[in-house]
Protein backbone atom coordinates (compact mmCIF):
# COMPACT_ATOMS: atom_id res chain seq x y z
CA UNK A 1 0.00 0.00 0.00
CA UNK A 2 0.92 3.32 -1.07
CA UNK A 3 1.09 6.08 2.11
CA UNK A 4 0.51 9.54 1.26
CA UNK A 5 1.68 12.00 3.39
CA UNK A 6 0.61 15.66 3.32
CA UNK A 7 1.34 18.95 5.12
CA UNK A 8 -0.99 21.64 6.24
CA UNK A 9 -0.49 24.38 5.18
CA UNK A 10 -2.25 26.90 7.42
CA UNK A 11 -5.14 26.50 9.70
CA UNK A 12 -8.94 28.05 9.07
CA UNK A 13 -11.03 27.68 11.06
CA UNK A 14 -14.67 27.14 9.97
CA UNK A 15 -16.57 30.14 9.13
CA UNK A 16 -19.96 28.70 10.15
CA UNK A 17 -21.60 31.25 7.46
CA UNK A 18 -19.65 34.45 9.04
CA UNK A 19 -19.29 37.01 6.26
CA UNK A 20 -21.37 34.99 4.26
CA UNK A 21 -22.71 38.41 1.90
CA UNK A 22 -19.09 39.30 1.51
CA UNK A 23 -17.17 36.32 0.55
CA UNK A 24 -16.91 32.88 -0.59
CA UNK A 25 -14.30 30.19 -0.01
CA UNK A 26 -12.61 27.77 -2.31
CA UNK A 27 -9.76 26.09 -3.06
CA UNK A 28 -6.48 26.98 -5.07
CA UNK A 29 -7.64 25.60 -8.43
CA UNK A 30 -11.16 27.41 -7.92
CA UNK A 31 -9.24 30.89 -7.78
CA UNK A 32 -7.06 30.57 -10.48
CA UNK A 33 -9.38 29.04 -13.11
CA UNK A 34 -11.33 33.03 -13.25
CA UNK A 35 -8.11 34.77 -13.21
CA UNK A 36 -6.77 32.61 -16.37
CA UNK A 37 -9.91 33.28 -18.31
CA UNK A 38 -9.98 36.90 -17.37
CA UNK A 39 -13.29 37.84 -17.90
CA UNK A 40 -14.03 41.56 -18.87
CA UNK A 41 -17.15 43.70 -17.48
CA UNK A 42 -19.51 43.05 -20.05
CA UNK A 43 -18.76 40.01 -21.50
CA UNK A 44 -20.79 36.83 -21.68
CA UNK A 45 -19.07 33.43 -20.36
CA UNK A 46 -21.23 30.04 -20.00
CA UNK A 47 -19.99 27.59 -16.72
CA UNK A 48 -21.09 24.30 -18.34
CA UNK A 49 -20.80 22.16 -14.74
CA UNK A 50 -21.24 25.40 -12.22
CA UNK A 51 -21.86 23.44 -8.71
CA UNK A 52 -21.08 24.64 -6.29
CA UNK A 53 -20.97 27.33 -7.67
CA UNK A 54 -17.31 29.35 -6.77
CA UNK A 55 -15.92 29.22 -10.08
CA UNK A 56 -19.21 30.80 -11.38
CA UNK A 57 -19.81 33.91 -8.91
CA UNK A 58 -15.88 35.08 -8.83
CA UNK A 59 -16.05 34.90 -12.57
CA UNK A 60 -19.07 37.17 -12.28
CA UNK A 61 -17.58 39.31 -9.36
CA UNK A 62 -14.59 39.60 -11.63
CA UNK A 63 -16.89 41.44 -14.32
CA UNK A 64 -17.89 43.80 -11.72
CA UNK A 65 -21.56 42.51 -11.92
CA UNK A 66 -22.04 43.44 -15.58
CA UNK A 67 -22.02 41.40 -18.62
CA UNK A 68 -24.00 37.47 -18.22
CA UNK A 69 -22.40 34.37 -16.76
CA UNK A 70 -24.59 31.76 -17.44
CA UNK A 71 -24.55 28.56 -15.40
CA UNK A 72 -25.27 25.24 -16.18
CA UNK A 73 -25.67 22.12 -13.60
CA UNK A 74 -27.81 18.99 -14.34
CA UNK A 75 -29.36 19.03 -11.09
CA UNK A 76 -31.97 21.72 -9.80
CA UNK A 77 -31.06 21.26 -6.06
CA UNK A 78 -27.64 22.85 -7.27
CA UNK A 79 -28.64 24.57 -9.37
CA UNK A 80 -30.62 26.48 -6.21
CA UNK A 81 -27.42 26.84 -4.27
CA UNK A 82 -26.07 28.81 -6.88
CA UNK A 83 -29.05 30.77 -7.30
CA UNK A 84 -28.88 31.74 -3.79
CA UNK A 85 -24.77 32.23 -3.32
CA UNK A 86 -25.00 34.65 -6.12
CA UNK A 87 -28.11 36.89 -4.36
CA UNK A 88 -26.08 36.14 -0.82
CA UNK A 89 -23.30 37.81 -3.11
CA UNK A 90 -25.66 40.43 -4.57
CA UNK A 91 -23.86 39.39 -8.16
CA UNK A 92 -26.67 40.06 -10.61
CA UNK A 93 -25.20 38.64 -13.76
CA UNK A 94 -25.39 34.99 -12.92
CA UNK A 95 -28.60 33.30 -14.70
CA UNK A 96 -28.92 29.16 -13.64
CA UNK A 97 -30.08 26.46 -15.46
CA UNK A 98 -30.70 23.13 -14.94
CA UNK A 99 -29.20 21.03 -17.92
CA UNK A 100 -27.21 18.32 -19.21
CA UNK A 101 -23.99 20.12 -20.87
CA UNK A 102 -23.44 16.93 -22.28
CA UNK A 103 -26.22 16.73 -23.86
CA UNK A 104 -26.47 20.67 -25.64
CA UNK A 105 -23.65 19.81 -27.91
């Protein structure tokens, strides 16, 4: 058997919906994916598997709350968490969907 061993990094501790309106936590890959695609106020981008969601409303905070970012998850109870991090996060241009990306191309 294979061991794995890891190191923590730093310590958070949980934030028990603290701050909840003002920010949103992910992980490393979550950040950097908006920042590579560097979305412009205005523009129109389409998250084709959106849940949970983080991806979708710092793309959408990165616009400044202009332009559309439509997401797209096959299932409507996540599809309602998204719905409701991006009014927590009073980010206006997010529209959700519930669909099968696979199935649109």
């Amino acid at each position: 058997a294979t061991r794995c061993n890891t190191l923590q990094v730093f310590r958070a501790p949980p934030l028990n919906g603290i701050l909840s309106t003002k920010m949103y936590v992910q992980n490393l890959p979550s950040m950097v994916v908006p920042h590579v695609l560097n979305p412009q106020p205005g523009e129109r981008v389409l998250d084709m598997c959106a849940s949970p969601g983080g991806k979708t409303t710092h793309v959408a905070a990165l616009m400044k709350g202009t332009g559309k970012v439509v997401s797209l998850d096959r299932t409507e109870s996540k599809v309602a968490i998204i719905r409701r991090l991006a009014l927590d996060l009073e980010l206006p241009n997010i529209e959700c969907f519930k669909a099968d990306s696979t199935q649109l191309v």
